[in-house]
C-alpha atoms as a PDB file:
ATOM      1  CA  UNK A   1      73.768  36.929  19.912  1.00  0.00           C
ATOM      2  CA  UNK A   2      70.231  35.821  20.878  1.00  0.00           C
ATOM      3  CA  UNK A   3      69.608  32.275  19.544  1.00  0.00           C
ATOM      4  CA  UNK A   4      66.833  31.862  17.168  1.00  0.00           C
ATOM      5  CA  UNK A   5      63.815  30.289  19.518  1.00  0.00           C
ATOM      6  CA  UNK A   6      62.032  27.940  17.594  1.00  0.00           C
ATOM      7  CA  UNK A   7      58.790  25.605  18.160  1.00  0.00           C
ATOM      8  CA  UNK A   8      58.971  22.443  16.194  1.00  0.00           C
ATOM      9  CA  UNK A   9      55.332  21.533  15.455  1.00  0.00           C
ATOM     10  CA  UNK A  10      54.641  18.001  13.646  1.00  0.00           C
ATOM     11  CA  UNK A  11      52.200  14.717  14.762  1.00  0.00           C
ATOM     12  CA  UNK A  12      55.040  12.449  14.397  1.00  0.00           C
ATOM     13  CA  UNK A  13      57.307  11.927  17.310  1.00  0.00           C
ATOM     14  CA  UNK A  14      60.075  10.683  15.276  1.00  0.00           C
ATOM     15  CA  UNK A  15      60.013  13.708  12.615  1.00  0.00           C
ATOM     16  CA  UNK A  16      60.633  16.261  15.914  1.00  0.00           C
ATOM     17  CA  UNK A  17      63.520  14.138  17.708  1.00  0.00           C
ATOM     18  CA  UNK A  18      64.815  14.377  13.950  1.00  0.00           C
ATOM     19  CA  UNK A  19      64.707  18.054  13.284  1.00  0.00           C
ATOM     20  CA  UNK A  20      65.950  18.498  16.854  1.00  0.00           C
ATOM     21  CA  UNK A  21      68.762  16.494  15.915  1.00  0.00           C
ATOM     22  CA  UNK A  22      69.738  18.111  12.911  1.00  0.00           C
ATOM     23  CA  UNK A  23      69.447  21.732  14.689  1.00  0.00           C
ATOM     24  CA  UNK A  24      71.390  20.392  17.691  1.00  0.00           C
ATOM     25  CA  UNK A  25      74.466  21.627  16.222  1.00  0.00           C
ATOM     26  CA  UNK A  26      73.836  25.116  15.253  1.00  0.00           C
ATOM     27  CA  UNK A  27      74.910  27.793  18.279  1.00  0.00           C
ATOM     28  CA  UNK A  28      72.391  30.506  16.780  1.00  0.00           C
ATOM     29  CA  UNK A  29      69.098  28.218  16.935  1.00  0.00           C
ATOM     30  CA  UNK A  30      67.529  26.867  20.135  1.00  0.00           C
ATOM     31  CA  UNK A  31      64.552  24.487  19.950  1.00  0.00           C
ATOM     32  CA  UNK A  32      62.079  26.096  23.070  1.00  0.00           C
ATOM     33  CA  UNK A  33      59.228  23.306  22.677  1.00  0.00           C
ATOM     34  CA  UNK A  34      57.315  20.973  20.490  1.00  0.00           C
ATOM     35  CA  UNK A  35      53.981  20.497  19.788  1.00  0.00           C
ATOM     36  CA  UNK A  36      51.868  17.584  18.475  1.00  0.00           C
ATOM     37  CA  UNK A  37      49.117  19.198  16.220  1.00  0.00           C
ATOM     38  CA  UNK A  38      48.298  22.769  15.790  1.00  0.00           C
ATOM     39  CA  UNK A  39      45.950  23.369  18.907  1.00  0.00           C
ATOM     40  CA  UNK A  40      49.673  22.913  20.842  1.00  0.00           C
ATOM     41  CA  UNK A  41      51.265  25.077  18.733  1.00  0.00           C
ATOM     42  CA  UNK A  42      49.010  28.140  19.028  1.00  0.00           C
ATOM     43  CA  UNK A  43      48.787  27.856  22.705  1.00  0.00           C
ATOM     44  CA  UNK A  44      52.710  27.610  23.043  1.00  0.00           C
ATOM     45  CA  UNK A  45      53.373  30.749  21.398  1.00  0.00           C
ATOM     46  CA  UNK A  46      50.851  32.542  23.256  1.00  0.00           C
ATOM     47  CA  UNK A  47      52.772  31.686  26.124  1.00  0.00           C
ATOM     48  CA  UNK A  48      55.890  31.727  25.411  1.00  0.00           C
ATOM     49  CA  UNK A  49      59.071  33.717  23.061  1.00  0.00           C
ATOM     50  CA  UNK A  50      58.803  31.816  20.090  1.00  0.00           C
ATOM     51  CA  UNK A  51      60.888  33.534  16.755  1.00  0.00           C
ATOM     52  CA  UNK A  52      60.546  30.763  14.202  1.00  0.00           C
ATOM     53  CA  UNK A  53      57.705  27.978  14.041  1.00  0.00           C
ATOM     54  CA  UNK A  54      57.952  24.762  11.661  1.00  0.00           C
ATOM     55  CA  UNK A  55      54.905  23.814  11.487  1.00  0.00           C
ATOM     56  CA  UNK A  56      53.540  20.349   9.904  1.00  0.00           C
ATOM     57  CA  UNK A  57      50.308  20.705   7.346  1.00  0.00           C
ATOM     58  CA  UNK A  58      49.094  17.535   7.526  1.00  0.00           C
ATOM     59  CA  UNK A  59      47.985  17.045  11.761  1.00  0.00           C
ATOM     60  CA  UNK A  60      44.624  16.197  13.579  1.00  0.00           C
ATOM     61  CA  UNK A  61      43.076  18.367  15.760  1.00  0.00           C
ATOM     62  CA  UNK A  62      44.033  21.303  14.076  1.00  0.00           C
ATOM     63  CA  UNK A  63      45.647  21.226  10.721  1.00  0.00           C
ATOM     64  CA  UNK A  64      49.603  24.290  10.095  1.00  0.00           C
ATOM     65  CA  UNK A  65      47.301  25.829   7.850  1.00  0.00           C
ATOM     66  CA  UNK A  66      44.721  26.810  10.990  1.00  0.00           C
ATOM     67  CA  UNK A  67      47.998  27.143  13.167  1.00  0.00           C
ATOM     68  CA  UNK A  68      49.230  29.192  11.261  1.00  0.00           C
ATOM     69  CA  UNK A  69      46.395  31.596  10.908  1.00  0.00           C
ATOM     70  CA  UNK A  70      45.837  31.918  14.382  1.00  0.00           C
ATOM     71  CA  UNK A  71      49.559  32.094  15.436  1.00  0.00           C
ATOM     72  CA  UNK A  72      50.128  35.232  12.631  1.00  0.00           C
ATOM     73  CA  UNK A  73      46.822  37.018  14.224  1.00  0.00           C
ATOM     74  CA  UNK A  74      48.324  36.998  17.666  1.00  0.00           C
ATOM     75  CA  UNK A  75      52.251  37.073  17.030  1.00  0.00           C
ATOM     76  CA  UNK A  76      52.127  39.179  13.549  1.00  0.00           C
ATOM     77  CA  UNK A  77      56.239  39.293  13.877  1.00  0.00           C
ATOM     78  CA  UNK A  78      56.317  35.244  14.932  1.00  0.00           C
ATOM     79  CA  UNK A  79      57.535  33.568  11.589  1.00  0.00           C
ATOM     80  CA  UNK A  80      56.196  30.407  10.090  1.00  0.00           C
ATOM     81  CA  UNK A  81      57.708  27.986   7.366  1.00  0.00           C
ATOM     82  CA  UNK A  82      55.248  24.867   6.953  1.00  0.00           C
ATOM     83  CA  UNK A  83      56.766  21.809   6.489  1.00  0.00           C
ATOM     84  CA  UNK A  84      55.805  18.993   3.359  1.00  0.00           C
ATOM     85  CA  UNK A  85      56.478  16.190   2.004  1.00  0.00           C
ATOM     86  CA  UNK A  86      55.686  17.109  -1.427  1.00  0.00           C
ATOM     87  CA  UNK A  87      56.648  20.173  -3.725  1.00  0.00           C
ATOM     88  CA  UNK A  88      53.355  20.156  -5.527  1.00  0.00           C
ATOM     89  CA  UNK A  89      51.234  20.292  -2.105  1.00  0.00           C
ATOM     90  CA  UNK A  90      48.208  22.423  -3.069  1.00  0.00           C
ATOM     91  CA  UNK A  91      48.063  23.398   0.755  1.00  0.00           C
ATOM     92  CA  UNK A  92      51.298  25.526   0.741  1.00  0.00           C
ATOM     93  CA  UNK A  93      49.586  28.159  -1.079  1.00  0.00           C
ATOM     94  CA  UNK A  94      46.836  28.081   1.722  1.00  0.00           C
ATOM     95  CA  UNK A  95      49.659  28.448   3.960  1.00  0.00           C
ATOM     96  CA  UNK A  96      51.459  31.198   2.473  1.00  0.00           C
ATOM     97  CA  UNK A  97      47.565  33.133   2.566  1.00  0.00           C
ATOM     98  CA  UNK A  98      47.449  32.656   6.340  1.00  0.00           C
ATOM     99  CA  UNK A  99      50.581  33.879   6.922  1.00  0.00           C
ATOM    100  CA  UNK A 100      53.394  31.343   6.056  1.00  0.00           C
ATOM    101  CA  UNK A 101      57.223  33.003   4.987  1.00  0.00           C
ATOM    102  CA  UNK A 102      57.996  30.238   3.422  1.00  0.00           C
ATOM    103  CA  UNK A 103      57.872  26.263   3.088  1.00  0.00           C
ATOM    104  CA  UNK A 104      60.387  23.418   3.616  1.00  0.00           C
ATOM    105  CA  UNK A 105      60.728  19.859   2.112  1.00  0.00           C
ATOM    106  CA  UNK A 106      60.770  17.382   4.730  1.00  0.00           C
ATOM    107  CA  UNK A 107      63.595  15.461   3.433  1.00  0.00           C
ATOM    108  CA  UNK A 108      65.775  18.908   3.247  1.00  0.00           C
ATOM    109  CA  UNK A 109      69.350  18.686   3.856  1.00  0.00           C
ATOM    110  CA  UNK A 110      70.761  20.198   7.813  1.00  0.00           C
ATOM    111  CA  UNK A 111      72.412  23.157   5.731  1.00  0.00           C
ATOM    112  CA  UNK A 112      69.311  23.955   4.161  1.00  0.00           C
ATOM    113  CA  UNK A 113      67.148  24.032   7.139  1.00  0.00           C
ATOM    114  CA  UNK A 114      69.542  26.214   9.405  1.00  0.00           C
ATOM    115  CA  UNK A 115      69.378  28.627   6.557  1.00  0.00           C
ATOM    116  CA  UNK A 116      65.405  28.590   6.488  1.00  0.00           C
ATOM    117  CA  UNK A 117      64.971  29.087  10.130  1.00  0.00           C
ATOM    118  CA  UNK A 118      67.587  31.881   9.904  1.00  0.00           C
ATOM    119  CA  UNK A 119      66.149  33.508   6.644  1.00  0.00           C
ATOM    120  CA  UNK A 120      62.401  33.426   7.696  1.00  0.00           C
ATOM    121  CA  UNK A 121      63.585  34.741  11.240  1.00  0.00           C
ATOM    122  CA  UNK A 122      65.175  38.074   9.491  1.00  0.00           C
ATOM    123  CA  UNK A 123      61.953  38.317   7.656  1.00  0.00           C
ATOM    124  CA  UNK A 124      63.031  36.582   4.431  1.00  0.00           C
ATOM    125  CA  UNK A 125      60.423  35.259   2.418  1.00  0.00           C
ATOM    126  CA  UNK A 126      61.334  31.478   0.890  1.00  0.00           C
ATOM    127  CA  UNK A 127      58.420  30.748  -1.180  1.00  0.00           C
ATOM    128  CA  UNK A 128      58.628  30.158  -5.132  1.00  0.00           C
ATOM    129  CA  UNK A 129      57.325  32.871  -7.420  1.00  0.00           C
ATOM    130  CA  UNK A 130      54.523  30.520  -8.679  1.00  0.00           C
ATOM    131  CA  UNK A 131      53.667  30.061  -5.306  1.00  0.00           C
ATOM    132  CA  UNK A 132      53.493  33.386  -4.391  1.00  0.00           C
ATOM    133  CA  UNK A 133      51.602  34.628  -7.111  1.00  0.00           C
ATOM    134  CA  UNK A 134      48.754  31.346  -6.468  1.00  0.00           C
ATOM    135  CA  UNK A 135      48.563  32.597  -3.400  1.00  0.00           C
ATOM    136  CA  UNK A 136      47.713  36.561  -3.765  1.00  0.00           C
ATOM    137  CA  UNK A 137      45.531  35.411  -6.625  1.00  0.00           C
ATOM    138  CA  UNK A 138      43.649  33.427  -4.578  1.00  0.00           C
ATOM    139  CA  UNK A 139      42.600  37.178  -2.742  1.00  0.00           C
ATOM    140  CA  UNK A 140      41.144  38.342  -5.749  1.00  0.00           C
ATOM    141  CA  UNK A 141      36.986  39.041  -5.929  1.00  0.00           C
ATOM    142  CA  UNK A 142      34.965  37.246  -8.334  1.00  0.00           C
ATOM    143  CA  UNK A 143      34.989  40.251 -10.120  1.00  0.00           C
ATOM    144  CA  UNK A 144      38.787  40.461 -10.997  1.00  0.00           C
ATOM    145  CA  UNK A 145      38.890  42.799  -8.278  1.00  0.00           C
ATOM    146  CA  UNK A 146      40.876  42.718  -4.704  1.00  0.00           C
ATOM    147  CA  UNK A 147      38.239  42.858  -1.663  1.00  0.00           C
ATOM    148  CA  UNK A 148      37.941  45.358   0.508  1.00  0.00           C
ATOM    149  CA  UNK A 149      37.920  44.530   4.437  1.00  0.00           C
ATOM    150  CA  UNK A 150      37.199  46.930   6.832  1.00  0.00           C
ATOM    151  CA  UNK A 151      40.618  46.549   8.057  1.00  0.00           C
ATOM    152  CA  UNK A 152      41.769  48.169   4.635  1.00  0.00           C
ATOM    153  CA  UNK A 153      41.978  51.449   6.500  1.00  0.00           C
ATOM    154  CA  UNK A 154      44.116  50.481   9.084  1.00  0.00           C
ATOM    155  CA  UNK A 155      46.770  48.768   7.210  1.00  0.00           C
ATOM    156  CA  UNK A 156      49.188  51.571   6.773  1.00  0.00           C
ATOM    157  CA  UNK A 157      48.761  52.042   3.126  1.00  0.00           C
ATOM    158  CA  UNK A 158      47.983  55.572   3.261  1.00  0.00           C
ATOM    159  CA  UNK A 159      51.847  56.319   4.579  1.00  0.00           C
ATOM    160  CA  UNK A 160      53.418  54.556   1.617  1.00  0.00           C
ATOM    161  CA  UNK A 161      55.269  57.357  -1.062  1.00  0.00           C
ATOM    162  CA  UNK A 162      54.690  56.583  -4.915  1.00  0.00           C
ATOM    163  CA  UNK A 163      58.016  54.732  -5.176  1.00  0.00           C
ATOM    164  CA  UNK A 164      56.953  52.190  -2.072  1.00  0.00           C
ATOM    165  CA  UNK A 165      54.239  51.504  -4.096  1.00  0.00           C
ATOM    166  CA  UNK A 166      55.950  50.789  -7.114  1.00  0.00           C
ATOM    167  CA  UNK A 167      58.079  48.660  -4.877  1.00  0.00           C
ATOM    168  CA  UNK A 168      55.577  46.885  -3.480  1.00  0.00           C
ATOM    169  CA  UNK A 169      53.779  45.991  -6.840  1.00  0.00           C
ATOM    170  CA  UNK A 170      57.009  44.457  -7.785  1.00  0.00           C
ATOM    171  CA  UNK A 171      57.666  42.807  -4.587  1.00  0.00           C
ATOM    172  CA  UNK A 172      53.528  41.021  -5.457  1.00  0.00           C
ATOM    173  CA  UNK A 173      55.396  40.026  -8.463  1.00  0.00           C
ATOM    174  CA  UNK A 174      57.668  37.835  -6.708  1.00  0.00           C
ATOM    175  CA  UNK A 175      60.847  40.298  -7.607  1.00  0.00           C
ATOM    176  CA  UNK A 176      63.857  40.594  -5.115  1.00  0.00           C
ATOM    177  CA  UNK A 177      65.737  43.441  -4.194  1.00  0.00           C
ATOM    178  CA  UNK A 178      68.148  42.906  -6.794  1.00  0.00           C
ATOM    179  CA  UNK A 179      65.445  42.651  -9.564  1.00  0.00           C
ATOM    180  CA  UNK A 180      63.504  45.759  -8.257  1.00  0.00           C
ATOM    181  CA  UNK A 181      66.425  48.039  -8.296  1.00  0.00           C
ATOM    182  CA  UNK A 182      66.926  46.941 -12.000  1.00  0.00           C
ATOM    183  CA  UNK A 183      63.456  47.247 -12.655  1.00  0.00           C
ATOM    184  CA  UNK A 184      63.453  50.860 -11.339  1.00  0.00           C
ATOM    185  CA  UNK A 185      66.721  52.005 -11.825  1.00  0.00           C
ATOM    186  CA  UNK A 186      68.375  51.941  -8.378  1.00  0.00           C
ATOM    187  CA  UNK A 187      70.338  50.487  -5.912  1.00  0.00           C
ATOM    188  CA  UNK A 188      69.857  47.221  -4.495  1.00  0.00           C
ATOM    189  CA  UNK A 189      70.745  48.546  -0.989  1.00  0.00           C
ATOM    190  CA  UNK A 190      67.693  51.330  -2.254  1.00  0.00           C
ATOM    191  CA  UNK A 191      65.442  48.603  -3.081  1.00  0.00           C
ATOM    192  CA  UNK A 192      66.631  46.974   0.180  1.00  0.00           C
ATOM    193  CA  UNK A 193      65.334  49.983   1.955  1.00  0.00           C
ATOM    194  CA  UNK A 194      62.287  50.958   0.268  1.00  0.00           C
ATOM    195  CA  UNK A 195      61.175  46.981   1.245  1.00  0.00           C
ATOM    196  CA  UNK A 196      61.782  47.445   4.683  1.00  0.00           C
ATOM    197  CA  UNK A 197      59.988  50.966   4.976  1.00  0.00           C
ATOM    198  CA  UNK A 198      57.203  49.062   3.528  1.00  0.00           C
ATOM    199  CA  UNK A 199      57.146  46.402   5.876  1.00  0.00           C
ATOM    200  CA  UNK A 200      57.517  48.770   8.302  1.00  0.00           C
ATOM    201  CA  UNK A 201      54.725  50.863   7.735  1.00  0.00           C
ATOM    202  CA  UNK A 202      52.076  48.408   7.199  1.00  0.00           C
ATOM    203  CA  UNK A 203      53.470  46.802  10.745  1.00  0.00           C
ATOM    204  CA  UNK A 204      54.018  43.689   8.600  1.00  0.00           C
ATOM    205  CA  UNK A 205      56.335  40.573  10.015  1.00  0.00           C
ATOM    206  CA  UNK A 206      57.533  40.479   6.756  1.00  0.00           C
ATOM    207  CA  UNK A 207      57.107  40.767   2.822  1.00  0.00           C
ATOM    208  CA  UNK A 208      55.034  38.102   1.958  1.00  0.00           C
ATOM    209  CA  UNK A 209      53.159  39.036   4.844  1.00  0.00           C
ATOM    210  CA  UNK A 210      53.377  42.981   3.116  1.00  0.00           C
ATOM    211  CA  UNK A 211      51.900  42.048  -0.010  1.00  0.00           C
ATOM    212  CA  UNK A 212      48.985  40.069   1.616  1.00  0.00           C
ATOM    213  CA  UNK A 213      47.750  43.137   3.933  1.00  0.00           C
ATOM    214  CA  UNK A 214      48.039  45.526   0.387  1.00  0.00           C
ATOM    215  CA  UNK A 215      46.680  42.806  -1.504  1.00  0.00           C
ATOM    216  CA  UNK A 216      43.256  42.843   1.139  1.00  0.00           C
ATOM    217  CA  UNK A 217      43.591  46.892   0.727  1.00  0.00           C
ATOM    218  CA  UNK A 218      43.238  46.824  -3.137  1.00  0.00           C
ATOM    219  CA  UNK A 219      46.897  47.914  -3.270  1.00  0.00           C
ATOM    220  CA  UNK A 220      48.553  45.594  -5.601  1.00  0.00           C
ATOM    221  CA  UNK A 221      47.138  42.633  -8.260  1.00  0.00           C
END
């Protein structure tokens, strides 16, 4: 099996030589590079096979929030989980907006971060409901209503059937697969499906990153 190529992105020295640490062990990750603030980060995965970034919010230069941005625009399938030292830190919801899967306390345990960096890199979305919901909400017009782009048109949304839409509207809720197949009456495996035709058809990395480009096409609120 491929190992999981990940780009450890923090200001601190000491906080990469930790994370390598911890991920030394695991056969299925390999750490490909570290960067020092953002402006690193983008520039190594435009040159290089990156799966799975952990990228720091707090860095000069270029803040994870910019990184992260600018990494999603040019590597849409590249995943990102920002790293905090604080649950309540108003910038993961600016994070999750630009593109982040999910977010990771800094003083997680080794178990939980192997499982992160192996979620987010099958397209697993670790971010709290709350979270989520912040961070769709914080798409919507002054008018109550979701803004158009001119990119609307080219998301995909036109090939989704009725029942990935009512799917998808669930997924904006924050709902798994479990909870959508009891929602709708079917399978989880069905649910399961139905997600990843979605993400499929809107060439999404993922389904936080799903909801976003239907949330920009007025497709869910």
């Amino acid at each position: 099996m491929t190992p999981i190529r990940t780009l450890i992105v923090d200001n601190h020295p000491l906080v990469r030589e930790g994370i390598r640490t911890m991920l030394a062990g695991a056969d299925d990750i390999e750490v490909v590079g570290e960067a020092s603030d953002g402006a690193e980060a983008v520039a190594w995965a435009a040159q290089h096979d990156v799966d799975v970034a952990l990228m720091n919010l707090h860095m000069p230069n270029m803040d994870g929030i910019e990184a992260t941005g600018r990494i999603k625009a040019q590597r849409p399938t590249m995943a990102v989980v920002v790293l905090t030292a604080y649950d309540d830190d108003a910038r993961v919801v600016d994070a999750v907006q630009a593109g982040a899967s999910g977010y990771l306390l800094k003083d997680a345990s080794r178990d939980l971060l192997i499982y992160t960096i192996r979620a987010a890199r099958s397209g697993g979305t670790l971010i709290k409901t709350s979270v989520l919901k912040e961070a769709i909400a914080g798409l919507v017009g002054t008018n109550g209503r979701w803004p158009s782009s001119p990119a609307s048109n080219d998301c995909g949304c036109e090939k989704l059937t009725r029942r990935e839409l009512e799917v998808l509207k669930l997924v904006a809720e924050g709902l798994t697969n479990k909870e959508v197949g009891r929602a709708l009456a079917i399978g989880k495996d069905t649910a399961k499906k139905h997600v990843q035709s979605i993400i499929a058809k809107l060439a999404a990395s993922d389904r936080t990153h799903a909801v976003m480009k239907a949330a920009r096409a007025g497709l869910v609120q």
